[in-house]
Protein backbone atom coordinates (compact mmCIF):
# COMPACT_ATOMS: atom_id res chain seq x y z
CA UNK A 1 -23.75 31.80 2.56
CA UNK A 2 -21.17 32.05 -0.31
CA UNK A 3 -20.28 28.82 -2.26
CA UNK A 4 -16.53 29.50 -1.21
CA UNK A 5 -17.67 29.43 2.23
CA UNK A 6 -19.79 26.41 1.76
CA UNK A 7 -17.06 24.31 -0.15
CA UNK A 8 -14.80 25.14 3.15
CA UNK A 9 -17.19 23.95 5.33
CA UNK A 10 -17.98 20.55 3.75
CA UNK A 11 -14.31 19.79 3.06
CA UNK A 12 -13.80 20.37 6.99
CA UNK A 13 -16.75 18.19 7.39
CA UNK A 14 -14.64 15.62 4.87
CA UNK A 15 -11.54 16.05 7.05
CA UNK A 16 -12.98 15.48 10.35
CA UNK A 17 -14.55 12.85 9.68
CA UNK A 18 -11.39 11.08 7.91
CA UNK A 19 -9.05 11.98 10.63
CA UNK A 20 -11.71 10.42 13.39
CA UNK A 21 -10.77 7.10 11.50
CA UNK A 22 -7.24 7.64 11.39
CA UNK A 23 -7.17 8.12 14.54
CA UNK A 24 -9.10 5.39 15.83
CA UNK A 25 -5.59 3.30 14.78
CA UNK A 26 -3.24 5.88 15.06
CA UNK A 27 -4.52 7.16 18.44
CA UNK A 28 -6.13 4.39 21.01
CA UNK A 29 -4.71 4.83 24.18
CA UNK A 30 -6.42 1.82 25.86
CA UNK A 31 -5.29 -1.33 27.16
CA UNK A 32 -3.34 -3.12 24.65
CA UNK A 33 -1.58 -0.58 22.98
CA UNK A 34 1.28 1.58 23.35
CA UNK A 35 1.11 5.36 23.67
CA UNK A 36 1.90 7.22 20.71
CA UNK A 37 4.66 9.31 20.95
CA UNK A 38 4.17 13.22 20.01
CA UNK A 39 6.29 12.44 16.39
CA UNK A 40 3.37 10.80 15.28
CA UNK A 41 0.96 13.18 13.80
CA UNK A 42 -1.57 13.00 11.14
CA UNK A 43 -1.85 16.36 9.17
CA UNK A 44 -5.93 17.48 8.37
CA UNK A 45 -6.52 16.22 4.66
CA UNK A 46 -6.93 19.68 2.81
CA UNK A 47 -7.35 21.17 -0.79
CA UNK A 48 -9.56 21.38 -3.36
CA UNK A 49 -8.38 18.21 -5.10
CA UNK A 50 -8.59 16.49 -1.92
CA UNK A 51 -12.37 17.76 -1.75
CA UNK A 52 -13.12 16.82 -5.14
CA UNK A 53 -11.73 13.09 -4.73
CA UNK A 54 -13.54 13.02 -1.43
CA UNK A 55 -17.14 14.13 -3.08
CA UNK A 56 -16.93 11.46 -6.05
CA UNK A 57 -15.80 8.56 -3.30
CA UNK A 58 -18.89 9.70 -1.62
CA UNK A 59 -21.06 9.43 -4.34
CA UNK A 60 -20.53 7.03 -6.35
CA UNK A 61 -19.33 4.70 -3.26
CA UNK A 62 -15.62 4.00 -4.99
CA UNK A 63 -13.65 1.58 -3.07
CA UNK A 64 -10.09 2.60 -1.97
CA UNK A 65 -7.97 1.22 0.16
CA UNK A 66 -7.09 4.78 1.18
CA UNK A 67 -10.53 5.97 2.81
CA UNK A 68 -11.26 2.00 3.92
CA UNK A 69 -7.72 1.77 5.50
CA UNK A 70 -7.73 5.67 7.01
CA UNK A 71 -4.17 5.97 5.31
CA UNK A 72 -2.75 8.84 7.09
CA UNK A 73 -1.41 10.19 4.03
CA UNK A 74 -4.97 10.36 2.30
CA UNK A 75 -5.37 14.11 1.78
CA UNK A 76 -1.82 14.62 0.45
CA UNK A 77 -2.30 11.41 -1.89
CA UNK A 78 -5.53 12.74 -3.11
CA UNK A 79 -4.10 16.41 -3.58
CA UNK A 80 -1.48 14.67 -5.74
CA UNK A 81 -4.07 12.59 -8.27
CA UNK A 82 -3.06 9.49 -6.53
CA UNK A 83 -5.03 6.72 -5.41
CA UNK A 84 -4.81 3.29 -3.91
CA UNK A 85 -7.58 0.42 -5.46
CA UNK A 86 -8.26 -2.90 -3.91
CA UNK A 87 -9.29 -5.80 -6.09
CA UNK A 88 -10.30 -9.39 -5.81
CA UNK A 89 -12.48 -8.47 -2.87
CA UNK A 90 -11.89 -7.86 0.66
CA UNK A 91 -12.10 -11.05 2.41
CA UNK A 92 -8.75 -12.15 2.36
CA UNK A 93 -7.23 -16.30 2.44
CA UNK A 94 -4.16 -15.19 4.68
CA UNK A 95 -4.01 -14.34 8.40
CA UNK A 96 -0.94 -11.86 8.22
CA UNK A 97 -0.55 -11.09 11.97
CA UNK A 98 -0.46 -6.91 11.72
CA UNK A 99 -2.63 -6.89 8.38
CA UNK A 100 -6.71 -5.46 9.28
CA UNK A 101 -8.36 -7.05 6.28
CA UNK A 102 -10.44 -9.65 7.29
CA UNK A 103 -9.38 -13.29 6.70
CA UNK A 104 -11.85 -16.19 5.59
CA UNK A 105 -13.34 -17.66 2.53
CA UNK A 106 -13.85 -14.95 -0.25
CA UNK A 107 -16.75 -14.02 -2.23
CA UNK A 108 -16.93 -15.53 -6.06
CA UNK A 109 -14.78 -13.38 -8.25
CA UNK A 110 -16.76 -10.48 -10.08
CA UNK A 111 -15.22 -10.32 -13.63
CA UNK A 112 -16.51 -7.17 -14.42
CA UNK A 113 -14.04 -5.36 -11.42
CA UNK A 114 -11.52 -4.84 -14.14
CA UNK A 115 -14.04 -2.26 -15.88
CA UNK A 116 -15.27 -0.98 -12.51
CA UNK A 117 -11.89 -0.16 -11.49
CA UNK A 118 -10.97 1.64 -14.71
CA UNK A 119 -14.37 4.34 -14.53
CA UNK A 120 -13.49 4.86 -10.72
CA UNK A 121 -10.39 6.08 -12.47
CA UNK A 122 -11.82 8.20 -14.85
CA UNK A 123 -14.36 9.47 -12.57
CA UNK A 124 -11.57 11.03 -10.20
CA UNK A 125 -9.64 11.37 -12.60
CA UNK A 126 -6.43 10.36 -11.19
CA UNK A 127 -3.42 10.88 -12.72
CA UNK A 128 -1.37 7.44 -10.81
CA UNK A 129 -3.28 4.64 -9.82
CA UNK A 130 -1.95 1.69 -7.37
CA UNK A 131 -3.61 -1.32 -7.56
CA UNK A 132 -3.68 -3.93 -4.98
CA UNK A 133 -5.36 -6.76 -3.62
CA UNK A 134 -6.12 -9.62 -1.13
CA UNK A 135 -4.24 -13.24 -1.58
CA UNK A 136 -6.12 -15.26 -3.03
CA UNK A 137 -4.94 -18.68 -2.41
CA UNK A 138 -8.49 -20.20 -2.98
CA UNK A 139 -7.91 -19.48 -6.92
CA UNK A 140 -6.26 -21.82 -9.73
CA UNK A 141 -4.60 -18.84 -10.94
CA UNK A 142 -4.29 -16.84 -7.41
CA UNK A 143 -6.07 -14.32 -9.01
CA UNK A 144 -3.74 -12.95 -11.74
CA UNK A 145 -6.10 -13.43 -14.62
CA UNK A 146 -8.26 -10.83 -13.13
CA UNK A 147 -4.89 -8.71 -12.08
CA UNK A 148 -3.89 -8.90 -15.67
CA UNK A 149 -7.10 -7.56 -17.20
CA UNK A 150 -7.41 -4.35 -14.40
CA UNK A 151 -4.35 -3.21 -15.86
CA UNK A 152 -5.48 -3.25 -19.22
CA UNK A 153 -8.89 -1.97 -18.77
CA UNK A 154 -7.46 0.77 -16.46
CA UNK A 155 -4.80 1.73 -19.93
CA UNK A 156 -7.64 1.51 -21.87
CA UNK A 157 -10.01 3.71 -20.43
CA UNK A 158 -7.21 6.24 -19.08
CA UNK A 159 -4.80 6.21 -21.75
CA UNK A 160 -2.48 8.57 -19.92
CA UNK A 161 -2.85 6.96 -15.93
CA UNK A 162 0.36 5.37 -14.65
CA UNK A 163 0.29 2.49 -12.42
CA UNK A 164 1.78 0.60 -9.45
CA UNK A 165 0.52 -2.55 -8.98
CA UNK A 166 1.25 -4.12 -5.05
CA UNK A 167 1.00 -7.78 -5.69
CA UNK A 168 0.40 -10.81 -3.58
CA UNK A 169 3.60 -13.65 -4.06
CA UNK A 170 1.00 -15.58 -6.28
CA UNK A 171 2.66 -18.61 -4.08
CA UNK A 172 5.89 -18.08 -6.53
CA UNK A 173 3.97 -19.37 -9.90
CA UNK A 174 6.06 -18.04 -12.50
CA UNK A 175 3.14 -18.22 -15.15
CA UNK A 176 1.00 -15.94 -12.97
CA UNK A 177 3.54 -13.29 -11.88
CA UNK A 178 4.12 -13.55 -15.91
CA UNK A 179 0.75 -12.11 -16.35
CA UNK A 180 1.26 -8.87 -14.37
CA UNK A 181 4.91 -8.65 -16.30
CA UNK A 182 2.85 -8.73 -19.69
CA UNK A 183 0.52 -6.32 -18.65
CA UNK A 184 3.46 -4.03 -17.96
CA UNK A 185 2.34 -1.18 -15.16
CA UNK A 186 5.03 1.39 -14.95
CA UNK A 187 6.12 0.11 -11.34
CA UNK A 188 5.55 -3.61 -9.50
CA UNK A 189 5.33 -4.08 -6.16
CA UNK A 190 5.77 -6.69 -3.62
CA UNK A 191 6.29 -6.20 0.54
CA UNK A 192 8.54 -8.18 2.21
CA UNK A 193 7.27 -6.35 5.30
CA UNK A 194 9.23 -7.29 7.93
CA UNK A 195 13.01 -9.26 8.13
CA UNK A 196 13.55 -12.87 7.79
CA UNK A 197 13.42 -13.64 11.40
CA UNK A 198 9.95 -12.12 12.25
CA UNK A 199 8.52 -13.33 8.40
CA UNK A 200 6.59 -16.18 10.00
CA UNK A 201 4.80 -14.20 13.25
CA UNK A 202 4.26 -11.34 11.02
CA UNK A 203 3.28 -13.02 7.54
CA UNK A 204 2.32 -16.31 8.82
CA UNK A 205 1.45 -17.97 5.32
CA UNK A 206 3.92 -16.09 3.42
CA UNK A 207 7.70 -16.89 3.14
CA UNK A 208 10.65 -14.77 3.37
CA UNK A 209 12.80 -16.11 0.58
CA UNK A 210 9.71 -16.80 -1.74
CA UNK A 211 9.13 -13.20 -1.55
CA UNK A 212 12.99 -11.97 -2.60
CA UNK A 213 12.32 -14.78 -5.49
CA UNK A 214 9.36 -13.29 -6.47
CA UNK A 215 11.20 -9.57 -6.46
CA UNK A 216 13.92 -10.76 -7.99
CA UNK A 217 12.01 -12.91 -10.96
CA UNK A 218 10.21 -9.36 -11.78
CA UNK A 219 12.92 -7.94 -12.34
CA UNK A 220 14.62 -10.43 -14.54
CA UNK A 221 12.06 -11.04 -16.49
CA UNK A 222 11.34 -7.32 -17.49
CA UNK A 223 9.55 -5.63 -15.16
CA UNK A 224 10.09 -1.65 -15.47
CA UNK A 225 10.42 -1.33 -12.25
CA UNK A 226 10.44 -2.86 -8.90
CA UNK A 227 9.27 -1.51 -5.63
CA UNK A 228 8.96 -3.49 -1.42
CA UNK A 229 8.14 -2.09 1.61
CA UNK A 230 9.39 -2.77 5.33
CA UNK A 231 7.52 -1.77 8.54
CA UNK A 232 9.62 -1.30 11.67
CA UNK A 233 8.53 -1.45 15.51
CA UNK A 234 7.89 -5.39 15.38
CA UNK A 235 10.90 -6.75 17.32
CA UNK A 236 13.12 -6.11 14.66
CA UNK A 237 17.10 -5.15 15.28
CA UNK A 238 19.14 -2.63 13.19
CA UNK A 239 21.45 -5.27 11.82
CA UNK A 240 18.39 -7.18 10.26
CA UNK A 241 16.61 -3.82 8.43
CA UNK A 242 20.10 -3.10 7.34
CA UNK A 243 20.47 -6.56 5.64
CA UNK A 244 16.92 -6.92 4.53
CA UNK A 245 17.78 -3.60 2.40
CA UNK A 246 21.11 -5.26 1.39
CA UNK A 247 18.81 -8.21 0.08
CA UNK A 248 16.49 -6.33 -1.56
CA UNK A 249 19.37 -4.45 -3.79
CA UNK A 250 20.83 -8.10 -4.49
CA UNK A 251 17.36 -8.42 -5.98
CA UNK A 252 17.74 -5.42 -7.70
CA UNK A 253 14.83 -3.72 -6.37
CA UNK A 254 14.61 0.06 -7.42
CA UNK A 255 12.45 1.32 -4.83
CA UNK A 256 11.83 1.09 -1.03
CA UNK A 257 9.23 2.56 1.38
CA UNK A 258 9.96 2.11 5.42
CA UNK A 259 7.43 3.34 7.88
CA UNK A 260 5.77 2.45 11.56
CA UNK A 261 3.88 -0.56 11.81
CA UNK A 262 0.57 0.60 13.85
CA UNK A 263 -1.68 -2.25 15.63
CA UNK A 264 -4.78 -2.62 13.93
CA UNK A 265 -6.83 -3.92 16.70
CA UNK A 266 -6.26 -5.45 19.98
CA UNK A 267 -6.00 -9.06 18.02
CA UNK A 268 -3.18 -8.27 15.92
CA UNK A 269 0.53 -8.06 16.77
CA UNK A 270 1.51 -5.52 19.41
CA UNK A 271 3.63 -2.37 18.66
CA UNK A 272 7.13 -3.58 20.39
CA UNK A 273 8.40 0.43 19.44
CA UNK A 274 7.92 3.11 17.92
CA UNK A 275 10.47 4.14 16.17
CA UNK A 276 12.36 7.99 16.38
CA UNK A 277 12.46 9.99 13.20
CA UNK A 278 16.11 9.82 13.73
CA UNK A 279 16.87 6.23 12.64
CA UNK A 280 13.99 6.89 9.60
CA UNK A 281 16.40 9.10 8.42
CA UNK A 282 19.82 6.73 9.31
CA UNK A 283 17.34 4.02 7.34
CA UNK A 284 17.00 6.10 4.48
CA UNK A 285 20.46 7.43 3.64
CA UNK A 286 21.55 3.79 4.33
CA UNK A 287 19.47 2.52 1.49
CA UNK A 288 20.37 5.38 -0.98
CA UNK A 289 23.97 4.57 -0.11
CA UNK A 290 22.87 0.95 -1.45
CA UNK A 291 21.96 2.67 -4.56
CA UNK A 292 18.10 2.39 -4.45
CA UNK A 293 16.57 4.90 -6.92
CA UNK A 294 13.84 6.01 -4.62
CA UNK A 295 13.33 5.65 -0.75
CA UNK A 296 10.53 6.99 1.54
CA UNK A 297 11.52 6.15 4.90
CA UNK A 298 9.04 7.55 7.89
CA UNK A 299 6.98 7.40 10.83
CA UNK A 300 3.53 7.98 8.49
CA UNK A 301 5.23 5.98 5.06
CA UNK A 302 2.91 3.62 4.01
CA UNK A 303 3.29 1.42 0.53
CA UNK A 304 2.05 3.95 -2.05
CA UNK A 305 3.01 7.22 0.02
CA UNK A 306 5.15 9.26 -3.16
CA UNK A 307 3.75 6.65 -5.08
CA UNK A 308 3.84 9.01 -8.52
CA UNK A 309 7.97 9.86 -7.95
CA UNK A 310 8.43 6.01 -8.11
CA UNK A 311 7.29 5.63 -11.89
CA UNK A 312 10.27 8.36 -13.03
């Protein structure tokens, strides 16, 4: 058997097995959650990048977010030189009602992540990293000490690797959302995930307002650029997306991401709709009309889909 032949084969192998675990979320059909409708599709991860990435996650057991979480956009991430890195563990102090990490008391803090993170970097040689993490409310600093020194251990170890980095609120401490400032990624990130009236279902421990704060304190205080992300299908109406986007300009966010929020498990908040490509689209020009530099507004958008366009 050729080595051309054999490459296929494994990177089907690869893809099969990644689109099983999408589609354990994307897909379940049982009591408890809704049918999906035929717009929601998740393309077989492909390429030879996408192979490459997939082999060194294999082998040296990197953790990202995207093979953990079965991001539906993995294999066109991957293609791209993008990946998505979680930190601080993944035992997480918040019960977020549609978030799948698990929620509990965390593990002791491993101060060598910062360098662990970087080499995963270099070893897949990605071109744009995201970084993210679990709150972690159990911490003096919520964590930001160790935030701060990824970013500079991921600059310098891969000099020419841009970042986003999708922060927690850090409970609205100026002096640790300073550190991330300092560190100065190309683009910050924050969710607001959902509009003001569904905040406390969705992000129980979180607060609407404390998040716009946060978004809008970045920003003042010299962050490149700014970046949130809204999932629809929770209850929501029209009139609230529309002036969730009109707060998030007010906080001069540059960039926005809307996609489908998808049930997790039977334990976390039911899919209320799924939401037509249609009014993605009305979402979308709606925003740009706001004057948002970027927007990514779909069915499969998650947080870092793109993530690369955002840092120009």
């Amino acid at each position: 058997m050729s080595t051309k032949i054999l490459d296929n084969k494994v990177e089907e192998s690869w893809s099969r097995i990644d689109l099983k675990k999408t589609n354990k979320i994307i897909s379940k059909q049982r009591s408890g959650f809704k049918k999906k409708p035929d717009w929601i599709r998740v393309k077989l991860p492909t390429g030879k990048k996408y192979s490459e990435i997939r082999g060194l996650v294999d082998k040296y057991k990197l953790n990202t977010i995207c093979s953990s979480g079965s991001c539906p956009n993995m294999g066109e991430c991957w293609g791209e030189g993008t990946a998505t890195f979680m930190i601080l563990g993944n035992i997480c102090t918040r019960s977020c009602g549609f978030c799948g990490v698990k929620t509990g008391k965390p593990e002791t803090v491993d101060w060598e992540e910062p360098d662990k993170v970087a080499k995963s970097i270099s070893v897949m040689k990605i071109k744009h990293a995201v970084i993210t993490s679990v709150d972690r409310d159990d911490l003096h600093d919520q964590g930001s000490i160790i935030w701060a020194e990824t970013v500079k251990s991921i600059r310098r170890l891969n000099p020419d690797t841009t970042m986003e980095t999708l922060i927690p609120d850090f409970q609205g401490i100026e002096r640790h959302i300073d550190r991330i400032i300092e560190a100065n990624p190309e683009v910050i990130s924050h969710n607001i995930e959902t509009v003001r009236r569904l905040t406390r279902e969705v992000r129980i421990q979180a607060k609407y307002d404390r998040s716009m704060a946060v978004l809008k304190y970045l920003k003042d205080n010299g962050a490149k650029r700014t970046k949130s992300g809204i999932m629809l299908g929770l209850g929501e109406k029209e009139f609230e997306v529309m002036e969730t986007l009109r707060e998030l300009r007010r906080a001069n966010v540059d960039v926005v991401t809307i996609g489908q929020y998808l049930q997790p498990s039977k334990k976390h908040l039911p899919v209320k709709e799924f939401i037509e490509p249609t009014k993605f689209n009305f979402y979308k020009d709606f925003a740009k009309d706001l004057g948002f530099i970027h927007v990514e507004s779909g069915p499969l958008v998650r947080s870092s889909y793109k993530a690369k366009k955002h840092v120009n």
